[in-house]
Protein backbone atom coordinates (compact mmCIF):
# COMPACT_ATOMS: atom_id res chain seq x y z
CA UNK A 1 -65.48 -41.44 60.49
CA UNK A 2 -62.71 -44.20 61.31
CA UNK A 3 -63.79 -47.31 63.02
CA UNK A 4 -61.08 -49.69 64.14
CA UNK A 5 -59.82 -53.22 62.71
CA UNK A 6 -60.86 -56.18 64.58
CA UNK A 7 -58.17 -57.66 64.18
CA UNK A 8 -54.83 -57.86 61.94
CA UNK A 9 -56.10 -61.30 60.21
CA UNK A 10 -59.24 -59.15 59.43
CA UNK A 11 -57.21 -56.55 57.52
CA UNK A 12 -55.22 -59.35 55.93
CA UNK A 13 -57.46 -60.64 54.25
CA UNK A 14 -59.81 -57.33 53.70
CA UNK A 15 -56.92 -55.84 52.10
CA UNK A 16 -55.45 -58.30 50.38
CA UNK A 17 -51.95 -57.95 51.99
CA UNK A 18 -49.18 -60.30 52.92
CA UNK A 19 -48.07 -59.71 56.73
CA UNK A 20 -44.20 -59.67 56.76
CA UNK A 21 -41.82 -59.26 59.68
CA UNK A 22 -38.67 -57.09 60.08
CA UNK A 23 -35.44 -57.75 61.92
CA UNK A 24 -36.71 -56.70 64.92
CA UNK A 25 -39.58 -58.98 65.14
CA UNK A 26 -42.07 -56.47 64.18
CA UNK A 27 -44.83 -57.15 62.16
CA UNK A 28 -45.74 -55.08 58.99
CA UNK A 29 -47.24 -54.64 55.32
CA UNK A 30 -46.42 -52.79 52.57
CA UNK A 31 -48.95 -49.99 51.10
CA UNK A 32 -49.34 -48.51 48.06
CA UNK A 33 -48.09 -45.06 48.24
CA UNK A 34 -49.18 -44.22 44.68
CA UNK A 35 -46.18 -43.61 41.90
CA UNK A 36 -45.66 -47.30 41.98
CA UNK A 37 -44.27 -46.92 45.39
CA UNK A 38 -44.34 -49.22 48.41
CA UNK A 39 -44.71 -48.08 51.97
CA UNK A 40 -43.80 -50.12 54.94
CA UNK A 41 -46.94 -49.84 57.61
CA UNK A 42 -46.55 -51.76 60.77
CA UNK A 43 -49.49 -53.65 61.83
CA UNK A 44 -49.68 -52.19 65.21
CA UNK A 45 -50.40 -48.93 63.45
CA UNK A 46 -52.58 -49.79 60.47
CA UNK A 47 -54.91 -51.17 63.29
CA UNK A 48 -54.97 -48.37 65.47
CA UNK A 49 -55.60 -45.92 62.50
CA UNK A 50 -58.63 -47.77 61.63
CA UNK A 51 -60.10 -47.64 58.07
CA UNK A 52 -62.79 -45.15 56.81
CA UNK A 53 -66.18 -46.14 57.03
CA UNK A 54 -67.81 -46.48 53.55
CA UNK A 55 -71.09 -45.12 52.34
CA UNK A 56 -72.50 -48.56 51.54
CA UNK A 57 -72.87 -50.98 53.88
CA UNK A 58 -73.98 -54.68 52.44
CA UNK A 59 -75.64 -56.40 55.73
CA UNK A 60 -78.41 -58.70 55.51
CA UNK A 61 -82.05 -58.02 56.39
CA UNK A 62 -83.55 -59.42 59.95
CA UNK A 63 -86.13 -61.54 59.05
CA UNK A 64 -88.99 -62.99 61.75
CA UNK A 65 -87.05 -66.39 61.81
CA UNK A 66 -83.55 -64.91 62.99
CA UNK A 67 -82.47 -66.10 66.72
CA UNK A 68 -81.95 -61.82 67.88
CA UNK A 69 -86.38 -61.49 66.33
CA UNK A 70 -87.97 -59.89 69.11
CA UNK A 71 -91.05 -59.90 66.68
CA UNK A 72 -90.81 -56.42 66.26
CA UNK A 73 -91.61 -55.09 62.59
CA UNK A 74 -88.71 -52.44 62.21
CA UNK A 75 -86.14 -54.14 64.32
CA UNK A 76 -82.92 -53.65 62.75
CA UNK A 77 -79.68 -55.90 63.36
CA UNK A 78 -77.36 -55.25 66.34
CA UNK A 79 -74.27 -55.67 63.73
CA UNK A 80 -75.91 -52.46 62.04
CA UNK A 81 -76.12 -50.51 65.24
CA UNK A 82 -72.39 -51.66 66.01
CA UNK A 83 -71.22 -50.06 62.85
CA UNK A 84 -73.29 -47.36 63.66
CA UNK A 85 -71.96 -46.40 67.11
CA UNK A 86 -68.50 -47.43 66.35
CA UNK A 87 -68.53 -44.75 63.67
CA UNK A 88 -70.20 -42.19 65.54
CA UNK A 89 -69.42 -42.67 69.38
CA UNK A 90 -66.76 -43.25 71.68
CA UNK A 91 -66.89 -45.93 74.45
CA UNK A 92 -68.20 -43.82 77.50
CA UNK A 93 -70.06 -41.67 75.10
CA UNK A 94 -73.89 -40.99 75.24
CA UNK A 95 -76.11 -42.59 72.05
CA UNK A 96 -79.30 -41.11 71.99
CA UNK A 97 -82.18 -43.52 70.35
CA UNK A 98 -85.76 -41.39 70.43
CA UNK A 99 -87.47 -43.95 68.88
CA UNK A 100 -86.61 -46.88 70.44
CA UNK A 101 -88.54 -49.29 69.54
CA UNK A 102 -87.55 -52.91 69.69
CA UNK A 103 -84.28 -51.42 71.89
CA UNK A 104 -81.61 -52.63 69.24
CA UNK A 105 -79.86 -49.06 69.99
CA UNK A 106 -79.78 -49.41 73.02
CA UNK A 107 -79.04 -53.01 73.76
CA UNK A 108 -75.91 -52.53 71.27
CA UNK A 109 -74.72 -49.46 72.92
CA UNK A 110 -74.88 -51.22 76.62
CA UNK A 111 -72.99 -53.97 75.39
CA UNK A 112 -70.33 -52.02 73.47
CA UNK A 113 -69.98 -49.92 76.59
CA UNK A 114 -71.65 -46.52 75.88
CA UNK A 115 -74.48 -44.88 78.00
CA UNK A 116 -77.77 -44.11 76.29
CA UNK A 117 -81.08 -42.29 76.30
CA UNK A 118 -83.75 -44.21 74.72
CA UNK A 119 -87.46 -42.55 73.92
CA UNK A 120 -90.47 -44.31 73.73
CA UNK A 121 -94.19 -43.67 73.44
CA UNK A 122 -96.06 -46.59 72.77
CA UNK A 123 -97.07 -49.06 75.49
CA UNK A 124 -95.14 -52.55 74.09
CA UNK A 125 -91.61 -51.07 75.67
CA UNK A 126 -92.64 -53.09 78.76
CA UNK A 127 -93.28 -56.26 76.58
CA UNK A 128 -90.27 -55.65 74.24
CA UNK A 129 -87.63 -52.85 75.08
CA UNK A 130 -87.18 -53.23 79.00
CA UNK A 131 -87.43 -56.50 79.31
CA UNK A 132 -85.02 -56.77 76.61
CA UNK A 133 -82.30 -54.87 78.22
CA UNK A 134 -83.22 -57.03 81.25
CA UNK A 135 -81.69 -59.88 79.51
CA UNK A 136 -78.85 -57.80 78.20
CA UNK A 137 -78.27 -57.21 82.17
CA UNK A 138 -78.24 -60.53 83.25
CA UNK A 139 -76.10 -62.00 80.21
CA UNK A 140 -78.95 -64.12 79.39
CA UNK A 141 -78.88 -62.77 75.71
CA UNK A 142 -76.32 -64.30 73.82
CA UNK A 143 -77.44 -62.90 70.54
CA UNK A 144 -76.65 -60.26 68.08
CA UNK A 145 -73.01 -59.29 69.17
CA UNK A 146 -72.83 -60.50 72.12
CA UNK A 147 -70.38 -63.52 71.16
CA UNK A 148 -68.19 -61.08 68.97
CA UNK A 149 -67.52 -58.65 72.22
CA UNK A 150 -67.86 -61.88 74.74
CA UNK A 151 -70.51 -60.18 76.53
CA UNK A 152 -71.19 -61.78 80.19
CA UNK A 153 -74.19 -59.35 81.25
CA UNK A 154 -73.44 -56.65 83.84
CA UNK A 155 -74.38 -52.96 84.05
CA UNK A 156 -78.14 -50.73 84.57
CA UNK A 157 -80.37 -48.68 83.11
CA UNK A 158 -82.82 -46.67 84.94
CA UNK A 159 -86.43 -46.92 83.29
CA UNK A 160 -88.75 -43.47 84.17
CA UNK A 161 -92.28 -42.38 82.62
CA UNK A 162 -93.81 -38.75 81.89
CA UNK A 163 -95.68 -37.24 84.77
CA UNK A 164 -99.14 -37.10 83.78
CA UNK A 165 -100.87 -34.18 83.88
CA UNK A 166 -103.80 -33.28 81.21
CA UNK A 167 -103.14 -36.86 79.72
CA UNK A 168 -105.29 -38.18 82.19
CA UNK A 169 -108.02 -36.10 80.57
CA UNK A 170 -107.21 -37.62 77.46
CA UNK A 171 -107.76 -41.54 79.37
CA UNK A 172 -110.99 -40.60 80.88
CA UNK A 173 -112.44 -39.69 77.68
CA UNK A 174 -111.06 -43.16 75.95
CA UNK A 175 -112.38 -44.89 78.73
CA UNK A 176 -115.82 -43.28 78.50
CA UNK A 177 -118.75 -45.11 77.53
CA UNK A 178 -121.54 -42.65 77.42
CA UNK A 179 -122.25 -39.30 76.50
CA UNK A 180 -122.99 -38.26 80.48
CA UNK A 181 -119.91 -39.98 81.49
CA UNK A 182 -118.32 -36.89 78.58
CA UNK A 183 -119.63 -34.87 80.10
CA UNK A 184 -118.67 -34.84 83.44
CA UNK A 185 -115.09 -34.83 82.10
CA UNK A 186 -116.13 -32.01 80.14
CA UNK A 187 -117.15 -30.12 83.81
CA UNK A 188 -113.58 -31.23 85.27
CA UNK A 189 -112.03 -29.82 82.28
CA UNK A 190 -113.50 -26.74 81.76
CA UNK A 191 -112.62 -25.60 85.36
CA UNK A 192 -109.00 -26.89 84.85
CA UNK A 193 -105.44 -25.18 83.71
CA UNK A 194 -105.36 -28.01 80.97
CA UNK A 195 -108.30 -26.43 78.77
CA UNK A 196 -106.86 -24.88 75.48
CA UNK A 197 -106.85 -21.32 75.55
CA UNK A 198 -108.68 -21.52 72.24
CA UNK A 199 -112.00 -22.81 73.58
CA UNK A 200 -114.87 -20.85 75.16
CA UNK A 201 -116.50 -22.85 77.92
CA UNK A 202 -119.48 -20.95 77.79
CA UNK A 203 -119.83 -21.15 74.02
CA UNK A 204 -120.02 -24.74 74.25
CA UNK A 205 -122.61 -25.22 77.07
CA UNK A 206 -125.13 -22.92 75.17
CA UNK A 207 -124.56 -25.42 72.33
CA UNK A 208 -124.64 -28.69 74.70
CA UNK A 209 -127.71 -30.39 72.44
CA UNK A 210 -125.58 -29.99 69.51
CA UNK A 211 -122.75 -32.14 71.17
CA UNK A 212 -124.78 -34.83 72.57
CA UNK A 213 -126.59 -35.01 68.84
CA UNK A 214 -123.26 -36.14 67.82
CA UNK A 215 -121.66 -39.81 67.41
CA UNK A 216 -119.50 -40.71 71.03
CA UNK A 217 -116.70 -41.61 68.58
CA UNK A 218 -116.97 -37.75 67.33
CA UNK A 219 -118.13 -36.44 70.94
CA UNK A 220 -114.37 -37.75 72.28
CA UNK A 221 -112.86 -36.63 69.21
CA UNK A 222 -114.18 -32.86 70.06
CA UNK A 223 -113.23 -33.12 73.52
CA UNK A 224 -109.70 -34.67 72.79
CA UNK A 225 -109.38 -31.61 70.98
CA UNK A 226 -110.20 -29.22 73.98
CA UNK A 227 -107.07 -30.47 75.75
CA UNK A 228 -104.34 -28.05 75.62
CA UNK A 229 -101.69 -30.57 74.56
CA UNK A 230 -98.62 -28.44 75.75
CA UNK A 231 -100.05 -29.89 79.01
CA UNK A 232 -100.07 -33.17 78.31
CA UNK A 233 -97.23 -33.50 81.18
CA UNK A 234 -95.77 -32.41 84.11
CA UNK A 235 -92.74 -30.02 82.89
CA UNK A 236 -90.01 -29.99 84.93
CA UNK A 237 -89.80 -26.09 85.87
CA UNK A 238 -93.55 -26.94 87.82
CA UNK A 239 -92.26 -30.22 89.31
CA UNK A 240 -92.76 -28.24 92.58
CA UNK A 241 -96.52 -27.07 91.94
CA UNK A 242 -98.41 -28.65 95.05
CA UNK A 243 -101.27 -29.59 92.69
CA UNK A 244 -99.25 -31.90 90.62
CA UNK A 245 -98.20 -33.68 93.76
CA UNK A 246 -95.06 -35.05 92.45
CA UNK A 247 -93.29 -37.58 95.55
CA UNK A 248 -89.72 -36.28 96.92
CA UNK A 249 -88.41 -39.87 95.60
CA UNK A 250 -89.15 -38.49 92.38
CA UNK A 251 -88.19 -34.33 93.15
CA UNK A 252 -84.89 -36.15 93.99
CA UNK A 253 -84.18 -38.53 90.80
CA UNK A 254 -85.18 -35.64 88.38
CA UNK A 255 -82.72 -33.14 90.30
CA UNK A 256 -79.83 -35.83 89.61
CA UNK A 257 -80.93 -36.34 86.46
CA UNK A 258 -80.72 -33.02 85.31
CA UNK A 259 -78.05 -32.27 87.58
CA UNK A 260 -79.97 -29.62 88.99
């Protein structure tokens, strides 16, 4: 991969060259060509070529105290996603970041003008990730890159969760506090599409005092495992299905989504 000079001073002094200019007003450098030969390059084109991205990049470590900190463990630098994108993806492009974390992917790739898809499962992306690209919106964050590409804010992102379907299964048994309260879950269940095909209702009723012998920690653990977990969600070829009573608002934005 190439990525492009930032400027000609920057390749100046990189490359340890002296700029020259021709007759004609032109600015240029002269390359090694190899044989103890000289090439003339004008800057114009050296800059547009770009220069190959090397294998080791030497960029310092975020640490808690730095200004772009979010407070998030495994946030990288935006000067490392730059390089990254740069490298990797043209302006316009799509990035794809399915472990977004913090949102350094996809803060960078907003402000360097490139779409993205960003993936998250845990519940801090509406503490840390979306409001972060809030501020990347409104210009209010000035850090990371932003004063290297001058960003002013601007742009939108559209922010969507998984329909839930068996998942809420999966809640009611966190949220349980006693065995009965299980069990009643375990009677919704049972009668539902969203029971693994590998348990046997009936089985487990006959042995219903062996359950309720157990620990609720290990009771929820059992029935956790019950869920069929393909069903976790709504998938999009049932979006229809009546029962999963999905709005038209959101029939409509998956339809232009998947440009169906």
């Amino acid at each position: 991969y190439f990525e492009k000079w930032g400027s000609k001073e920057e390749y100046v002094k990189k490359r340890k060259q002296k700029l020259l200019t021709d007759e004609d007003g032109r600015e240029y450098v002269l390359s090694d060509a190899g044989n103890g030969k000289r090439a003339k390059m004008f800057i114009e084109d050296v800059l547009e070529k770009g220069v190959v991205v090397d294998d080791v990049w030497d960029l310092d470590k975020l640490n808690n105290s730095a200004k772009e900190s979010v407070g998030f463990t495994s946030q990288k630098r935006e000067t490392l996603l730059e390089r990254i994108i740069k490298a990797s993806c043209p302006e316009g492009g799509i990035v794809l970041d399915y472990h977004l974390g913090s949102g350094t992917t996809a803060a960078t790739a907003h402000k360097l003008n490139r779409r993205y898809i960003g993936v998250e499962q845990m519940d801090y992306i509406n503490e840390i990730s979306v409001p972060r690209l809030q501020n990347v919106i409104s210009g209010d964050d000035q850090q990371g890159i932003s004063k290297d590409v001058n960003w002013q804010g601007g742009g939108s992102f559209v922010y969507c969760e998984l329909a839930d379907l068996a998942s809420k299964f999966s809640d009611l048994i966190e949220q349980a506090q006693t065995t009965e309260q299980l069990i009643d879950v375990w009677n919704d269940l049972k009668n539902s599409a969203n029971l693994s095909y590998k348990v046997d209702p009936a089985l487990f009723d006959e042995n219903r005092e062996a359950f309720n012998a157990l620990e609720i920690s290990e009771q929820k653990k059992l029935l956790i495992e019950f869920i069929d977990k393909n069903q976790l969600y709504v998938n999009y070829s049932e979006i229809d299905d009546k029962t999963n009573e999905i709005s038209e608002n959101d029939k409509k934005l998956n339809k232009q989504f998947y440009g169906a």
